[in-house]
PDB file of N, CA and C in Angstrom:
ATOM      1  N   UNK A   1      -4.414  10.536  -4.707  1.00  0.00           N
ATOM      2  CA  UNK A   1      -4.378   9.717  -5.901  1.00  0.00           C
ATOM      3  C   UNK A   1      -5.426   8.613  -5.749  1.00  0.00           C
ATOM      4  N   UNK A   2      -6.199   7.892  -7.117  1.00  0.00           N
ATOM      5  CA  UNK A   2      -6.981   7.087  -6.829  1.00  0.00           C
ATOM      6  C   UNK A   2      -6.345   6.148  -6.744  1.00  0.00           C
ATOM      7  N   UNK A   3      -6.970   4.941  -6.353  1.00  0.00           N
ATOM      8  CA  UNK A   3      -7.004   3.820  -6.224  1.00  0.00           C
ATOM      9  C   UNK A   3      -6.614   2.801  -7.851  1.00  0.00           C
ATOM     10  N   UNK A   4      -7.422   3.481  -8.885  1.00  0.00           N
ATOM     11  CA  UNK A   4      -6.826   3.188  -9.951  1.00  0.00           C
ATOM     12  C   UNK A   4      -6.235   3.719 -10.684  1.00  0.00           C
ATOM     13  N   UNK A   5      -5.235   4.752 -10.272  1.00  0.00           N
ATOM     14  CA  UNK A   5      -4.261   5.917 -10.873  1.00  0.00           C
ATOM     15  C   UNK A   5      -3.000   4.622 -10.310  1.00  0.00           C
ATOM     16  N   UNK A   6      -3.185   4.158  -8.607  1.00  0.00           N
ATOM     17  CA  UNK A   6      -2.024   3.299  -8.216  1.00  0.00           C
ATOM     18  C   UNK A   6      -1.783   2.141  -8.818  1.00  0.00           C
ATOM     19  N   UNK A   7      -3.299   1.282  -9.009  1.00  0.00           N
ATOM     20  CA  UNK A   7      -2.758  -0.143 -10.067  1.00  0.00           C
ATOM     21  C   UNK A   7      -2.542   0.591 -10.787  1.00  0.00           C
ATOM     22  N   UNK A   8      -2.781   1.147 -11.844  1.00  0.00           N
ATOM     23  CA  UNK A   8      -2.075   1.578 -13.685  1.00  0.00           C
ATOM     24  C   UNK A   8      -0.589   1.960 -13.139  1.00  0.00           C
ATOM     25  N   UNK A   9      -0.082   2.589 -12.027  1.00  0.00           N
ATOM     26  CA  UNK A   9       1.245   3.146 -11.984  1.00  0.00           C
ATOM     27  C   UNK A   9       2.140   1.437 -11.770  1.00  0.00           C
ATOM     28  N   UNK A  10       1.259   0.347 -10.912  1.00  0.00           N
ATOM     29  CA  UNK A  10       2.211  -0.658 -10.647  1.00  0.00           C
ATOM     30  C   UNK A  10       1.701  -1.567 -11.497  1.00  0.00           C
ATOM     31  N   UNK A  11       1.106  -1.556 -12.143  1.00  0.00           N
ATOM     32  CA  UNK A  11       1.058  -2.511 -13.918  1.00  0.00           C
ATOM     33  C   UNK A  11       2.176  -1.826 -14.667  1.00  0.00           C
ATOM     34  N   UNK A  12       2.404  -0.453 -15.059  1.00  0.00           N
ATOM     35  CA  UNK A  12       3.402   0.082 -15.392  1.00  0.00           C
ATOM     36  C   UNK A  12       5.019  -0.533 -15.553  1.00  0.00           C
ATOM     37  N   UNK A  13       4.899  -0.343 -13.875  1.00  0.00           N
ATOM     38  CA  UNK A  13       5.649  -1.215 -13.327  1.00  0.00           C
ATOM     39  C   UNK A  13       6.380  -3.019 -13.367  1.00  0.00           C
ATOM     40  N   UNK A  14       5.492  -3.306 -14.136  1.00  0.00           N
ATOM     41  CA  UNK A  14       5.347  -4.616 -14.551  1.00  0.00           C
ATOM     42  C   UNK A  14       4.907  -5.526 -13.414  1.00  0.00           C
ATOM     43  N   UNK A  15       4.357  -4.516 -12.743  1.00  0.00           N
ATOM     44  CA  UNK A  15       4.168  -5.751 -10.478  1.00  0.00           C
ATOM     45  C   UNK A  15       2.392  -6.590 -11.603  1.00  0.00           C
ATOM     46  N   UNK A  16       2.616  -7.133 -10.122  1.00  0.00           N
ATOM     47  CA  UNK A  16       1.028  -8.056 -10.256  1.00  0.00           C
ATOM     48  C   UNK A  16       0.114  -7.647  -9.308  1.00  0.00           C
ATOM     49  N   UNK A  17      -1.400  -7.398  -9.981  1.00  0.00           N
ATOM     50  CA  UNK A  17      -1.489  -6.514  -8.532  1.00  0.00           C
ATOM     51  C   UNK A  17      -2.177  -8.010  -7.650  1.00  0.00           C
ATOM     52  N   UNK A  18      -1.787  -8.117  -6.785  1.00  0.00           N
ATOM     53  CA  UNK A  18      -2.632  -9.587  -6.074  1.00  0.00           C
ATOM     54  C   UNK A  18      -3.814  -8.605  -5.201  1.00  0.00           C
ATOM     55  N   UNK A  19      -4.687  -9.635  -5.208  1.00  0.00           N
ATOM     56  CA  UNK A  19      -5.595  -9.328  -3.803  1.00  0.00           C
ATOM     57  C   UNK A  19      -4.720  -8.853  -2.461  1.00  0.00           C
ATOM     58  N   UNK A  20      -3.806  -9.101  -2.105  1.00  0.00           N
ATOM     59  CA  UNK A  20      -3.032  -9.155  -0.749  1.00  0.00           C
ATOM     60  C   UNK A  20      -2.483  -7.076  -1.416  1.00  0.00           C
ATOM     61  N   UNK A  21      -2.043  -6.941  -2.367  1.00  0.00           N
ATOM     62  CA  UNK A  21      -1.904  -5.599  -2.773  1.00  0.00           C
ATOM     63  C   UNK A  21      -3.094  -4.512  -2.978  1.00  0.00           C
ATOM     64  N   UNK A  22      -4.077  -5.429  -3.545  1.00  0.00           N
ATOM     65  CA  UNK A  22      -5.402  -4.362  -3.466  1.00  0.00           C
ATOM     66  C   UNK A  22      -5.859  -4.157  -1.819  1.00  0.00           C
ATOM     67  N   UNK A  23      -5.629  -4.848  -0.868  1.00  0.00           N
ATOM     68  CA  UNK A  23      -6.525  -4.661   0.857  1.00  0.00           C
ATOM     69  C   UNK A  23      -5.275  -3.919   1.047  1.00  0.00           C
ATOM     70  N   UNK A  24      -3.874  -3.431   1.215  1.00  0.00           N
ATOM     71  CA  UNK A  24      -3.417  -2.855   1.950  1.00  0.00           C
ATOM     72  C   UNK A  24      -3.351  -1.359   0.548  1.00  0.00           C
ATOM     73  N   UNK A  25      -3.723  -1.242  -0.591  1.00  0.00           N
ATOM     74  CA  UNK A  25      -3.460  -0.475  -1.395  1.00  0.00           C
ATOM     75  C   UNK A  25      -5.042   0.344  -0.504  1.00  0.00           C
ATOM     76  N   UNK A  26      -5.655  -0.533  -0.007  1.00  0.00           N
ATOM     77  CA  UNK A  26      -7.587   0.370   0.628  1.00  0.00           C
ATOM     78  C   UNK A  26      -6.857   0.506   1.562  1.00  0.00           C
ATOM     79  N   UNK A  27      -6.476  -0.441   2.193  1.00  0.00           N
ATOM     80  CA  UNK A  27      -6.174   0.492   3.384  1.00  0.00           C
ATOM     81  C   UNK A  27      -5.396   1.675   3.982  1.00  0.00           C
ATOM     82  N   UNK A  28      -4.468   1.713   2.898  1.00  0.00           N
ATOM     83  CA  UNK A  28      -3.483   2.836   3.199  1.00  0.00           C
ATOM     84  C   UNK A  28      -4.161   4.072   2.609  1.00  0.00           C
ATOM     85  N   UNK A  29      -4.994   3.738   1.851  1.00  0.00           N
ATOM     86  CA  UNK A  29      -6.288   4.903   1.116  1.00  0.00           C
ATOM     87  C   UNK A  29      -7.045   5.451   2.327  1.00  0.00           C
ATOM     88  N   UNK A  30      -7.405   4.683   3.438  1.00  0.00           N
ATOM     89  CA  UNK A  30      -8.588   4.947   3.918  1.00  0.00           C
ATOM     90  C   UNK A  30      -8.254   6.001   4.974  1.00  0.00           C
ATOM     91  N   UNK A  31      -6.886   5.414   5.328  1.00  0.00           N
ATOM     92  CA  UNK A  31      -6.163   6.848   6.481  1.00  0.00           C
ATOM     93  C   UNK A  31      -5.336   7.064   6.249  1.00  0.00           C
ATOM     94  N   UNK A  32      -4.634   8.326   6.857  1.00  0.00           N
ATOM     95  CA  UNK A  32      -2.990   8.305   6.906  1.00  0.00           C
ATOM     96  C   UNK A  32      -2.888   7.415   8.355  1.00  0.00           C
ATOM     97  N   UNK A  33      -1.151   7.046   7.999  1.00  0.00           N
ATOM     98  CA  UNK A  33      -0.958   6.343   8.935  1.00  0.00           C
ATOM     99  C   UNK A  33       0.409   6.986   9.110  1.00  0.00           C
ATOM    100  N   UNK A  34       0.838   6.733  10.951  1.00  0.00           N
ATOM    101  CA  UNK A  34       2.271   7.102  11.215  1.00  0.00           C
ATOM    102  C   UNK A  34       3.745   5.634  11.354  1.00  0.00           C
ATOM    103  N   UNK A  35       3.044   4.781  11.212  1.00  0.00           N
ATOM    104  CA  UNK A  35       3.619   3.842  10.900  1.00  0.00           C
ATOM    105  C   UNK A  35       3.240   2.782  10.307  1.00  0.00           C
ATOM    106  N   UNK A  36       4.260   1.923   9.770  1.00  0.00           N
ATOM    107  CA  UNK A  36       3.772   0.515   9.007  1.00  0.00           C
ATOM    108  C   UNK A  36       3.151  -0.287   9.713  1.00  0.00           C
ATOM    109  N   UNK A  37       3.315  -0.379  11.364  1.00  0.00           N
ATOM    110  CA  UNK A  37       2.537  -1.413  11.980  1.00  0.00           C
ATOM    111  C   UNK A  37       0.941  -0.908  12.102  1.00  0.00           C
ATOM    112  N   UNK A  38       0.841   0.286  11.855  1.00  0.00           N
ATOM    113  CA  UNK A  38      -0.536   0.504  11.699  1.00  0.00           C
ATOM    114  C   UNK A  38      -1.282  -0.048  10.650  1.00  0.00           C
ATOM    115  N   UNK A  39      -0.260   0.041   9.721  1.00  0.00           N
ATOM    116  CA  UNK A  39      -1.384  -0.606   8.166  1.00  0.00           C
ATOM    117  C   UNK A  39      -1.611  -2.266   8.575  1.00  0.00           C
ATOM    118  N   UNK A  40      -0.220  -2.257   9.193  1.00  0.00           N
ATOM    119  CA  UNK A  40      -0.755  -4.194   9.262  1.00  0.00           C
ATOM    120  C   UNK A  40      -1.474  -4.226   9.608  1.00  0.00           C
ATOM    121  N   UNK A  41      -1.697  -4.321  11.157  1.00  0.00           N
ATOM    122  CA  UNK A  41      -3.073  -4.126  12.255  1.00  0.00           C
ATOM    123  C   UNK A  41      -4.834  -3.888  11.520  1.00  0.00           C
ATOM    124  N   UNK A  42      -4.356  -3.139  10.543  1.00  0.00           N
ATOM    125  CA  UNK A  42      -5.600  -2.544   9.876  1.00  0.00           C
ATOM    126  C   UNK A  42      -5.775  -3.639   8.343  1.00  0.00           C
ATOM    127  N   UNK A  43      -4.893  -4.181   8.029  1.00  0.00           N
ATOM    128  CA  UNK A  43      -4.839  -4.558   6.897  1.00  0.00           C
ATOM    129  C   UNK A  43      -5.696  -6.364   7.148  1.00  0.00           C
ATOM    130  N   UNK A  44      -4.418  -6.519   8.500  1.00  0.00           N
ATOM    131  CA  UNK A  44      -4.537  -8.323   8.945  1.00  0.00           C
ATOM    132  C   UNK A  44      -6.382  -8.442   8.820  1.00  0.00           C
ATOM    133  N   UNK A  45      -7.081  -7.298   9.514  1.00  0.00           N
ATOM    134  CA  UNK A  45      -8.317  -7.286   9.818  1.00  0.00           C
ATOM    135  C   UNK A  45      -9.489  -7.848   8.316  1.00  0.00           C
ATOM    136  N   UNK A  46      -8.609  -7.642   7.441  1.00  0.00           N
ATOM    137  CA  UNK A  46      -9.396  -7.873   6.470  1.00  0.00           C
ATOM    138  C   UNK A  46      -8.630  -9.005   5.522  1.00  0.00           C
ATOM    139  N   UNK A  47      -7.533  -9.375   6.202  1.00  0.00           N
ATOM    140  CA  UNK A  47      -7.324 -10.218   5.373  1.00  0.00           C
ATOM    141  C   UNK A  47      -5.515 -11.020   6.168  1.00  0.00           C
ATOM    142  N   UNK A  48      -6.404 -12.303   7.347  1.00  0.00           N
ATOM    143  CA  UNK A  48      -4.985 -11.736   8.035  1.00  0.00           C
ATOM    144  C   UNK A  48      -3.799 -12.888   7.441  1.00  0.00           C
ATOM    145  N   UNK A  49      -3.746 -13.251   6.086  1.00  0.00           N
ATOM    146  CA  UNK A  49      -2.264 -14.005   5.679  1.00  0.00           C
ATOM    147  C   UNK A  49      -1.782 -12.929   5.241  1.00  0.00           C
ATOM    148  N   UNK A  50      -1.768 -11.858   5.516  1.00  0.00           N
ATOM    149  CA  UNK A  50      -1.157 -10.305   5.269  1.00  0.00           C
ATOM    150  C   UNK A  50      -0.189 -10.740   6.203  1.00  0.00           C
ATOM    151  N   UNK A  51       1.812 -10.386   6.096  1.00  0.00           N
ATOM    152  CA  UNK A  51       2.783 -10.045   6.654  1.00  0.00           C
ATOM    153  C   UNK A  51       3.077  -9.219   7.120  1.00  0.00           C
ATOM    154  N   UNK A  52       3.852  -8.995   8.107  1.00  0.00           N
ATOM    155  CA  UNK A  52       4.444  -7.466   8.164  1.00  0.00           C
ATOM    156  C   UNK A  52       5.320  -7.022   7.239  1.00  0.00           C
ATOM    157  N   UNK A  53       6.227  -8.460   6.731  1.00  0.00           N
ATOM    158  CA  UNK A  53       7.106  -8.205   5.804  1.00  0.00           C
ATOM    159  C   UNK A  53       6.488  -7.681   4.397  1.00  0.00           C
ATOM    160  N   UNK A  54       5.082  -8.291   4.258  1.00  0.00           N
ATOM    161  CA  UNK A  54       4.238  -8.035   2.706  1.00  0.00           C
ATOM    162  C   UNK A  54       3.753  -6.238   2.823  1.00  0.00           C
ATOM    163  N   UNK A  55       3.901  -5.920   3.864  1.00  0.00           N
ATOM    164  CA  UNK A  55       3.383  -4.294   4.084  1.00  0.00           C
ATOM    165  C   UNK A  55       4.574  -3.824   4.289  1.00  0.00           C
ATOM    166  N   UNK A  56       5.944  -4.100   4.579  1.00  0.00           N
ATOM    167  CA  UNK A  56       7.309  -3.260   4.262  1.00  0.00           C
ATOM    168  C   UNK A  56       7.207  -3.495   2.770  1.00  0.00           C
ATOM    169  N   UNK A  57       7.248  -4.725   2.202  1.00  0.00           N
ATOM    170  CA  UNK A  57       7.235  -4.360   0.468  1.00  0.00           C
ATOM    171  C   UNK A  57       6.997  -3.705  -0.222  1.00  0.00           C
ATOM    172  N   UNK A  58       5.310  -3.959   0.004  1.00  0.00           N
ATOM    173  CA  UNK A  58       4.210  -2.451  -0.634  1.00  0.00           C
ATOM    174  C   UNK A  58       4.694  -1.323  -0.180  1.00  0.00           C
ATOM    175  N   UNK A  59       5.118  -1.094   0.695  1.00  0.00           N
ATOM    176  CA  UNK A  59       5.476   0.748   0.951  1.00  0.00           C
ATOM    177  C   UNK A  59       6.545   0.543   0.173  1.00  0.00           C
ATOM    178  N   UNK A  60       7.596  -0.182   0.456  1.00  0.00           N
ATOM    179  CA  UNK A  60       8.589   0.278  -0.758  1.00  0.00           C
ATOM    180  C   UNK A  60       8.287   0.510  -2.352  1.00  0.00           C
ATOM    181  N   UNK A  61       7.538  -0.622  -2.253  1.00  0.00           N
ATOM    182  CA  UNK A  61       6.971  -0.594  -4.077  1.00  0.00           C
ATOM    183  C   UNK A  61       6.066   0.923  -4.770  1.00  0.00           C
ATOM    184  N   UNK A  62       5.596   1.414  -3.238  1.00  0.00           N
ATOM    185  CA  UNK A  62       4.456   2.365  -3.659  1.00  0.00           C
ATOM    186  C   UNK A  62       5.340   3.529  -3.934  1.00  0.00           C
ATOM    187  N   UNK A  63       6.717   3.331  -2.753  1.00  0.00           N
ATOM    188  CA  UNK A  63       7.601   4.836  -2.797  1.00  0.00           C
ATOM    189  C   UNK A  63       8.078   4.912  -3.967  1.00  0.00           C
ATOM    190  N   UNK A  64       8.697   3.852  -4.412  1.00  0.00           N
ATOM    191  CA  UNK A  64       9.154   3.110  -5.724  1.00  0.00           C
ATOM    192  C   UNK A  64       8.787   4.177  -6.601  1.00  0.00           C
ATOM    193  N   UNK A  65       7.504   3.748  -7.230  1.00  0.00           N
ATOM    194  CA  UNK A  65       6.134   3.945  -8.000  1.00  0.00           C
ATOM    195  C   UNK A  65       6.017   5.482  -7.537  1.00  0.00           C
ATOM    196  N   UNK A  66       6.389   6.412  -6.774  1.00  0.00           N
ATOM    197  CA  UNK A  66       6.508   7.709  -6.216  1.00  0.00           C
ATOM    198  C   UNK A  66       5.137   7.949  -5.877  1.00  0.00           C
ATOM    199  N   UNK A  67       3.963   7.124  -5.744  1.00  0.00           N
ATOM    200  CA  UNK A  67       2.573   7.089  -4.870  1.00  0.00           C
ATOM    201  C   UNK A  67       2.668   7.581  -3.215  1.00  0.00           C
ATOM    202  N   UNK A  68       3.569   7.126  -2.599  1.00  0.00           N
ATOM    203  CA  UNK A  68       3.908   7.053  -1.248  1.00  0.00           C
ATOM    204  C   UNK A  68       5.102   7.285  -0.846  1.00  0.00           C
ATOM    205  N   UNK A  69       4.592   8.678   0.346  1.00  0.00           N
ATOM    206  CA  UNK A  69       6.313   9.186   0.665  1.00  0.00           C
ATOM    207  C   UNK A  69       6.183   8.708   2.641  1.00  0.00           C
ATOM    208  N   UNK A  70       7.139   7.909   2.402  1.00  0.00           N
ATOM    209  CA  UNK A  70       7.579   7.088   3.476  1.00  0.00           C
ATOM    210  C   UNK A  70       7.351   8.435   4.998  1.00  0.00           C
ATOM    211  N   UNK A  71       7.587   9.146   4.667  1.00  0.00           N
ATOM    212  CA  UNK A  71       8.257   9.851   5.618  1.00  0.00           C
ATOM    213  C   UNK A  71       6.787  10.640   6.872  1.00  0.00           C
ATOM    214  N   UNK A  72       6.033  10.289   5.906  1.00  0.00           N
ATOM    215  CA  UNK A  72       4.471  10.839   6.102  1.00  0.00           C
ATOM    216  C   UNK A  72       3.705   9.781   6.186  1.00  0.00           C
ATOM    217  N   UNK A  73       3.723   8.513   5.418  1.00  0.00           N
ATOM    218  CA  UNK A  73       2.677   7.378   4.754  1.00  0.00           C
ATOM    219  C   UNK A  73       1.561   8.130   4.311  1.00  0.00           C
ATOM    220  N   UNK A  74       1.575   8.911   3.640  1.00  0.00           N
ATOM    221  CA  UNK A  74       0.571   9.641   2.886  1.00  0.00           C
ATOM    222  C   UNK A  74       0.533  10.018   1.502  1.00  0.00           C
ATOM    223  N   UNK A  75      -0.028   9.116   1.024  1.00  0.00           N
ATOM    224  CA  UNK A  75      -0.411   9.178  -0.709  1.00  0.00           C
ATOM    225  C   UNK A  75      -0.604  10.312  -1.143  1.00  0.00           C
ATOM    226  N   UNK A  76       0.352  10.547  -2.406  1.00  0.00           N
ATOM    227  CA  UNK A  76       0.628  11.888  -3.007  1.00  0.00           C
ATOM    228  C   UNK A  76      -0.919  11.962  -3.686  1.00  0.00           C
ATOM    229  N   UNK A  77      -0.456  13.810  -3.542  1.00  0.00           N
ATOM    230  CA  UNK A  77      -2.310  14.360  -4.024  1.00  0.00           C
ATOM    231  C   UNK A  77      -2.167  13.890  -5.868  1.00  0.00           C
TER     232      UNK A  77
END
């Protein structure tokens, strides 16, 4: 899925997309990952008032939004 298939699904949504949602929305684009502490690690790098708690959110919000299946961290085709 693109990048702007995911904001239109969480505008939808009525979310906001912040800057802090667009760097981990790239980063979870750029690889798969096997866990959430990977996106942080990867995320902090570009932007580090990034949480761990703000990257459990977004995965929930994305699974939410049915973009992201937890079980993989891999964005539906």
């Amino acid at each position: 899925m693109a990048k702007s298939e995911i904001i239109d699904r969480l505008k939808d949504k009525g979310l906001r997309i912040t800057n802090q949602r667009r760097v981990l929305i790239d980063t979870i684009l750029e690889n798969e990952y096997s866990s959430s502490k990977e996106i942080y690690y990867n995320a902090i790098k570009k932007d580090p008032k990034i949480g761990m708690a703000t990257v459990y959110r977004m995965i929930k919000v994305l699974e939410d939004a049915e973009v992201l299946e937890r079980r993989r961290l891999a964005v539906r085709a």
